[in-house]
C-alpha atoms as a PDB file:
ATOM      1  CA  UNK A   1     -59.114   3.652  51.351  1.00  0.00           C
ATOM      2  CA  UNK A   2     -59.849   5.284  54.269  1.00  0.00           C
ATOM      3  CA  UNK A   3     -60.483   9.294  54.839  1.00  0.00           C
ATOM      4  CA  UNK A   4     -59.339  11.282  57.699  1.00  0.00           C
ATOM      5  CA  UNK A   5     -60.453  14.516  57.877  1.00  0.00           C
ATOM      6  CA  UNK A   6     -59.510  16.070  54.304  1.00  0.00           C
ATOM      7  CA  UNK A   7     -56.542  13.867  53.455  1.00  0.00           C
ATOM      8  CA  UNK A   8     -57.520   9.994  52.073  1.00  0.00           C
ATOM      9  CA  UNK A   9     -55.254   7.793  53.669  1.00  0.00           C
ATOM     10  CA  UNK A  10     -54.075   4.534  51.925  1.00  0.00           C
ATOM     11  CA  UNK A  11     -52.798   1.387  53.019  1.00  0.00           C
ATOM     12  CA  UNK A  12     -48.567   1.309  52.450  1.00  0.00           C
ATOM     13  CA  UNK A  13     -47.834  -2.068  51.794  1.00  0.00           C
ATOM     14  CA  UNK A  14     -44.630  -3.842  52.248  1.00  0.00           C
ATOM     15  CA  UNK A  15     -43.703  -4.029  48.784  1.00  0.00           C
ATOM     16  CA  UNK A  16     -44.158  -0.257  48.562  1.00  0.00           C
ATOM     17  CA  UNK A  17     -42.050   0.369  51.572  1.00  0.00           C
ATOM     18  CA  UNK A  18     -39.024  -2.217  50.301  1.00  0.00           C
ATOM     19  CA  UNK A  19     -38.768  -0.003  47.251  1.00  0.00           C
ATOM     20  CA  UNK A  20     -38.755   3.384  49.901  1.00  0.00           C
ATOM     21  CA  UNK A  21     -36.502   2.206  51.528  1.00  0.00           C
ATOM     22  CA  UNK A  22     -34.256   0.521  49.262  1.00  0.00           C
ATOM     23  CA  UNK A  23     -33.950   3.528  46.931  1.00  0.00           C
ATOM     24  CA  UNK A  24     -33.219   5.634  49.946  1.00  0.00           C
ATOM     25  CA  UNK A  25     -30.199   3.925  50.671  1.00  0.00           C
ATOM     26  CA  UNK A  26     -29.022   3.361  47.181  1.00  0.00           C
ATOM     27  CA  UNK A  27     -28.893   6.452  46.894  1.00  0.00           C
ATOM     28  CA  UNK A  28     -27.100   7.530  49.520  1.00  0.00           C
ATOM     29  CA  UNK A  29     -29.958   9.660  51.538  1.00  0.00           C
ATOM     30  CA  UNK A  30     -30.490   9.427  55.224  1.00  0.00           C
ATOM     31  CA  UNK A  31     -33.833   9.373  56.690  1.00  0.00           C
ATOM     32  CA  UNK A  32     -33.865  12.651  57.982  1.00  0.00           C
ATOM     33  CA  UNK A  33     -32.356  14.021  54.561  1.00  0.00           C
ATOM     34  CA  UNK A  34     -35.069  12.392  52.968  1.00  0.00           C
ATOM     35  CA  UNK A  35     -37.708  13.867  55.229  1.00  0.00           C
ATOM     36  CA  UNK A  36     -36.367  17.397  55.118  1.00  0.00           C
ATOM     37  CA  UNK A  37     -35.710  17.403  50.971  1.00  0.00           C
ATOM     38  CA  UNK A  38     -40.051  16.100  50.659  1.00  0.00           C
ATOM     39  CA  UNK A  39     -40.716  18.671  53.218  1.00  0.00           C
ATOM     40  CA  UNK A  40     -42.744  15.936  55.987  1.00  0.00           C
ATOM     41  CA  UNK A  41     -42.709  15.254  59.786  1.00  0.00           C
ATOM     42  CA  UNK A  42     -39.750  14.337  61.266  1.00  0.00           C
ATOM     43  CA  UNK A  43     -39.306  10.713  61.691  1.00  0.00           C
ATOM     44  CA  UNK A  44     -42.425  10.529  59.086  1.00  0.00           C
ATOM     45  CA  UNK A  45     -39.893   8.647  56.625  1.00  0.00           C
ATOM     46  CA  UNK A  46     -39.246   5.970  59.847  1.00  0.00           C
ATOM     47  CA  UNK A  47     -42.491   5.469  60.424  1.00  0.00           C
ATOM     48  CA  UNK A  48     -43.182   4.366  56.923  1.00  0.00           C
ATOM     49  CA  UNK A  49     -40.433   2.395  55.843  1.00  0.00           C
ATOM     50  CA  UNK A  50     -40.738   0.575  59.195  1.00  0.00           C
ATOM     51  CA  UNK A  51     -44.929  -0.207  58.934  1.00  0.00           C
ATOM     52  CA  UNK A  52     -45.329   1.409  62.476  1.00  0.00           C
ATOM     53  CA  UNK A  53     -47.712   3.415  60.612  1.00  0.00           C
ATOM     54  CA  UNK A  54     -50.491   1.130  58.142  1.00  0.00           C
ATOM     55  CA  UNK A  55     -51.868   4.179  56.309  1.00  0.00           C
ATOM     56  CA  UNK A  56     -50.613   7.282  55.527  1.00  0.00           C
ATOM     57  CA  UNK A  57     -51.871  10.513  53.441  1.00  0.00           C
ATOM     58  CA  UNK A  58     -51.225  10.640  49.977  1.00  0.00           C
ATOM     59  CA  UNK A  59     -49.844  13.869  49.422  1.00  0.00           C
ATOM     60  CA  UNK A  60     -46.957  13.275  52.081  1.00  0.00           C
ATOM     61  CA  UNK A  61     -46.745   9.633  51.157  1.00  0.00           C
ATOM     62  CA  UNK A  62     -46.545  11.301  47.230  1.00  0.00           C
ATOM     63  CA  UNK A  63     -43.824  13.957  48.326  1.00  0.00           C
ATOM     64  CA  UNK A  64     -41.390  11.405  49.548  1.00  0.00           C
ATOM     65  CA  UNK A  65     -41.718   9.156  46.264  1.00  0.00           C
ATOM     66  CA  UNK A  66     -41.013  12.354  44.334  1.00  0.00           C
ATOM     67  CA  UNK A  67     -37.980  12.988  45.755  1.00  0.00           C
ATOM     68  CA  UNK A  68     -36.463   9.609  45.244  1.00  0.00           C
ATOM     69  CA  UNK A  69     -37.377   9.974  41.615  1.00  0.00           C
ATOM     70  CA  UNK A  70     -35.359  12.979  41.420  1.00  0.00           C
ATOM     71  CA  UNK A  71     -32.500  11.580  43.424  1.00  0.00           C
ATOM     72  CA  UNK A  72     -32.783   8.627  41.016  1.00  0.00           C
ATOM     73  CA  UNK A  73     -32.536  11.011  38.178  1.00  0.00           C
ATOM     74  CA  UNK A  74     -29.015  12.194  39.213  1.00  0.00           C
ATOM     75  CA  UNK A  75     -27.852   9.118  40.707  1.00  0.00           C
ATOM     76  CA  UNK A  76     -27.563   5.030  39.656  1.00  0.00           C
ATOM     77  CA  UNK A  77     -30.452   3.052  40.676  1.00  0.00           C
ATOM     78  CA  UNK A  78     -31.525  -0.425  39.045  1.00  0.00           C
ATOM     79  CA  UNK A  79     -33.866  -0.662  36.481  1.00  0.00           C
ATOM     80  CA  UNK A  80     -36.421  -2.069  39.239  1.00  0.00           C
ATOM     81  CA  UNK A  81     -36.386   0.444  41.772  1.00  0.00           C
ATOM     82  CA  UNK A  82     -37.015   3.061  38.699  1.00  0.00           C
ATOM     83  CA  UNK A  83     -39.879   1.375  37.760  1.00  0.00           C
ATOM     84  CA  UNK A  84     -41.300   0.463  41.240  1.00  0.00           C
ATOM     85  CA  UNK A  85     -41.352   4.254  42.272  1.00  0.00           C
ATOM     86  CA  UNK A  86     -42.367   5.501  38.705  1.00  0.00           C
ATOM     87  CA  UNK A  87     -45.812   2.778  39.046  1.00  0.00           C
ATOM     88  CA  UNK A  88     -46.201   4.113  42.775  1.00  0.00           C
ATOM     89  CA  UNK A  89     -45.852   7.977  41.896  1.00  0.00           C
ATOM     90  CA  UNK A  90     -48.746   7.135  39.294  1.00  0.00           C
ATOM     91  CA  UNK A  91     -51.101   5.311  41.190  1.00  0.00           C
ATOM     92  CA  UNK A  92     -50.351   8.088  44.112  1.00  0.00           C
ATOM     93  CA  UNK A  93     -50.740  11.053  41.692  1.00  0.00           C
ATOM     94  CA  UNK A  94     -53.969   9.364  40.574  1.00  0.00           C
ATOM     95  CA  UNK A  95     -55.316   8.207  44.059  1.00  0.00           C
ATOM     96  CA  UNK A  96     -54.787  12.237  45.133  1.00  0.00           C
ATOM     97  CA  UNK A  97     -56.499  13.510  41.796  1.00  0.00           C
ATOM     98  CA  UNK A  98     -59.795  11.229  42.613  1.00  0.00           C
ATOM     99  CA  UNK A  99     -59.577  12.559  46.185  1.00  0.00           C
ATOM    100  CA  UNK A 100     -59.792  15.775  44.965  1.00  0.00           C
ATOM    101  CA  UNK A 101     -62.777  15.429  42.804  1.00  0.00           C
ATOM    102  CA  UNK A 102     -64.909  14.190  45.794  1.00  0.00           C
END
């Protein structure tokens, strides 16, 4: 884990940005839609899901899981890509909570 400035940046791996992106499309959300719904950078979503970036912050990184767990919430997803963003919100949620505490 790397810091930059304030915000801890993490590693995204490519497991973590098959279920982004996989979820995204199932359920029917563009990038940009994405982007604008979890309140990030434009083209932040891109550079994620396409590992142009290697780290990211948490808290954006945490905003756009979030909203894919509500989107799930209203729409069909498999029982996979429910679990796979529930165990990343977690470890996310807990990675930002230890960050804070420093």
């Amino acid at each position: 884990m790397k810091k930059h400035g304030k915000e801890e940046q993490i590693a995204v791996t490519e497991a973590q940005r098959q279920i982004l992106r996989e979820a995204r499309e199932r359920l029917g959300l563009t990038q940009a839609a994405l982007e604008k719904k979890a309140r990030v950078g434009k083209t932040y979503a891109w550079y994620v899901e396409t590992g142009t970036t290697k780290t990211t912050g948490v808290t954006p990184f945490l905003r756009l899981v979030t909203v894919l767990q509500k989107e799930a919430a209203r729409g069909e997803l498999p029982a996979r890509l429910h679990a796979g963003l529930q165990r990343l919100a977690q470890d996310l949620a807990k990675r930002r909570a230890a960050s804070g505490k420093r």
